[in-house]
Protein backbone atom coordinates (compact mmCIF):
# COMPACT_ATOMS: atom_id res chain seq x y z
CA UNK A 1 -39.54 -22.23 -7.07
CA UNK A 2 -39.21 -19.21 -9.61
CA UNK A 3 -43.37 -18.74 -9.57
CA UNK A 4 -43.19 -19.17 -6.22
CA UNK A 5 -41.27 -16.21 -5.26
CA UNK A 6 -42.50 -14.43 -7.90
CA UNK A 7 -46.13 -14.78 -6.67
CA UNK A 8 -44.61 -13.50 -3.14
CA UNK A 9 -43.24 -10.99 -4.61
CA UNK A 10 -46.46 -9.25 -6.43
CA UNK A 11 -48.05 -9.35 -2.64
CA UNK A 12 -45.16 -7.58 -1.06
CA UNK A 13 -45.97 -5.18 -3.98
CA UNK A 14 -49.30 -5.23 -3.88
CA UNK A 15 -49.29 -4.69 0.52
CA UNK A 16 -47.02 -1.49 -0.78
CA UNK A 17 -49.66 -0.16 -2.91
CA UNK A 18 -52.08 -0.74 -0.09
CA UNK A 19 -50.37 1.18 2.33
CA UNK A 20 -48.96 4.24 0.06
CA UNK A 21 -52.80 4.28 -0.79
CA UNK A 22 -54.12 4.59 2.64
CA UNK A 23 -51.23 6.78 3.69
CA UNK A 24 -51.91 9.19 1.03
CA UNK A 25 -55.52 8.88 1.72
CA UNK A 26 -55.30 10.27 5.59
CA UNK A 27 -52.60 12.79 4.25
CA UNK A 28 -55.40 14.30 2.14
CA UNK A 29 -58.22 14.55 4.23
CA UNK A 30 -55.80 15.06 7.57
CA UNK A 31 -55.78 18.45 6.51
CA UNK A 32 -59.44 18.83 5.62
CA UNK A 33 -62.05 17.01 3.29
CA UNK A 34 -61.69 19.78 0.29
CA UNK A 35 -62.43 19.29 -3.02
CA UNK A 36 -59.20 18.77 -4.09
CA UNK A 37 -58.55 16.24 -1.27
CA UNK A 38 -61.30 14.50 -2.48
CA UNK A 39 -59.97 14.25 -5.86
CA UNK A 40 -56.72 12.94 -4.73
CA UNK A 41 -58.55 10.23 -2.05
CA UNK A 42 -60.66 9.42 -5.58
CA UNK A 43 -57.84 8.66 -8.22
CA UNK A 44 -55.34 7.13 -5.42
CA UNK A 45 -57.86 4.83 -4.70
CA UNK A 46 -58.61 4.23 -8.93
CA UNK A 47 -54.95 3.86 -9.18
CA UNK A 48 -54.83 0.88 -6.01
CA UNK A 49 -57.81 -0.99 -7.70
CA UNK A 50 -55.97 -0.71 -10.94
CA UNK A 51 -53.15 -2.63 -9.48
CA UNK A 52 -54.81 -4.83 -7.17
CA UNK A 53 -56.35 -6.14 -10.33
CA UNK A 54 -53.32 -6.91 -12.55
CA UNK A 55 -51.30 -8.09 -9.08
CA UNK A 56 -54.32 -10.44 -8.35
CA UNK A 57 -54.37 -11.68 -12.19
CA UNK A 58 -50.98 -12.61 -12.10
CA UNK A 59 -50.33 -13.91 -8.77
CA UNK A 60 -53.83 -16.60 -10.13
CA UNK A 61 -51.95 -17.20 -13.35
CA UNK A 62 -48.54 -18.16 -10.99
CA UNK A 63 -50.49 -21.22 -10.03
CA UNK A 64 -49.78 -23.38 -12.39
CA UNK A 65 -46.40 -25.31 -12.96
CA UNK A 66 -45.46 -23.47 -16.33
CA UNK A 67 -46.93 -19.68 -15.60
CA UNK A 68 -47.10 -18.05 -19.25
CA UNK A 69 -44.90 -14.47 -19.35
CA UNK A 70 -46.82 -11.22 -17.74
CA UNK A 71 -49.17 -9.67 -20.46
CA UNK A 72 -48.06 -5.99 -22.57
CA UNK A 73 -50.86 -4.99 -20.98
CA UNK A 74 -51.31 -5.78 -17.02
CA UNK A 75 -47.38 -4.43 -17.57
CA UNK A 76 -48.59 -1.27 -18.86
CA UNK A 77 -51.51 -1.21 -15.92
CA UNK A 78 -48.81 -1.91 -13.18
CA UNK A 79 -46.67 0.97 -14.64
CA UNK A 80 -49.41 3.57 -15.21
CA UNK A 81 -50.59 2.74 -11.14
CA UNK A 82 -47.10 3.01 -9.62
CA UNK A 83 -46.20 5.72 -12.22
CA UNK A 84 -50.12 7.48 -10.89
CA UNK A 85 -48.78 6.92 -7.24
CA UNK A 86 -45.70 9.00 -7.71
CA UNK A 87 -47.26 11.86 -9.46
CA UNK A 88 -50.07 11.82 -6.72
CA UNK A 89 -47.33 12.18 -3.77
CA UNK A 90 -45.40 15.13 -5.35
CA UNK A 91 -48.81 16.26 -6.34
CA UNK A 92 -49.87 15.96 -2.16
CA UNK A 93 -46.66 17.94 -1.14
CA UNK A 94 -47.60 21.61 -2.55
């Protein structure tokens, strides 16, 4: 049952991601296509692959009946993405 809701859990996450992405992405170019709108759209939608890739790594690993721990380094990933989305959003408000 634990992998199970665990698996369910990284694609809640991972629909988050999805939509903070595309939010963020018609924030940006709602008020015009500049440059640094561009920039944004750009590493918001590096930082959604980036955790679309660990989320879809793990939730493949959950399918088996004794799922090994999360690897140092999809951890790191998953952090570095939702620690990119924050910094994008304060980033978007000035």
């Amino acid at each position: 049952m634990q992998p199970e809701r665990t698996r369910l859990a990284w694609r809640r996450t991972t629909l988050s991601a999805t939509v903070v992405a595309l939010l963020a992405g018609r924030q940006a170019l709602h008020s015009g296509a500049t440059p640094a709108a561009l920039v944004a759209v750009a590493l918001t939608t590096v930082a959604w692959l980036g955790f679309l890739a660990v989320a879809h790594r793990r939730v493949q690993r959950l399918g088996v009946a004794r799922p090994g721990p999360l690897a140092p380094r999809g951890a790191l990933t998953a952090a570095l993405c939702t620690v990119a989305f924050a910094v994008f959003a304060v980033a978007m408000l000035f």
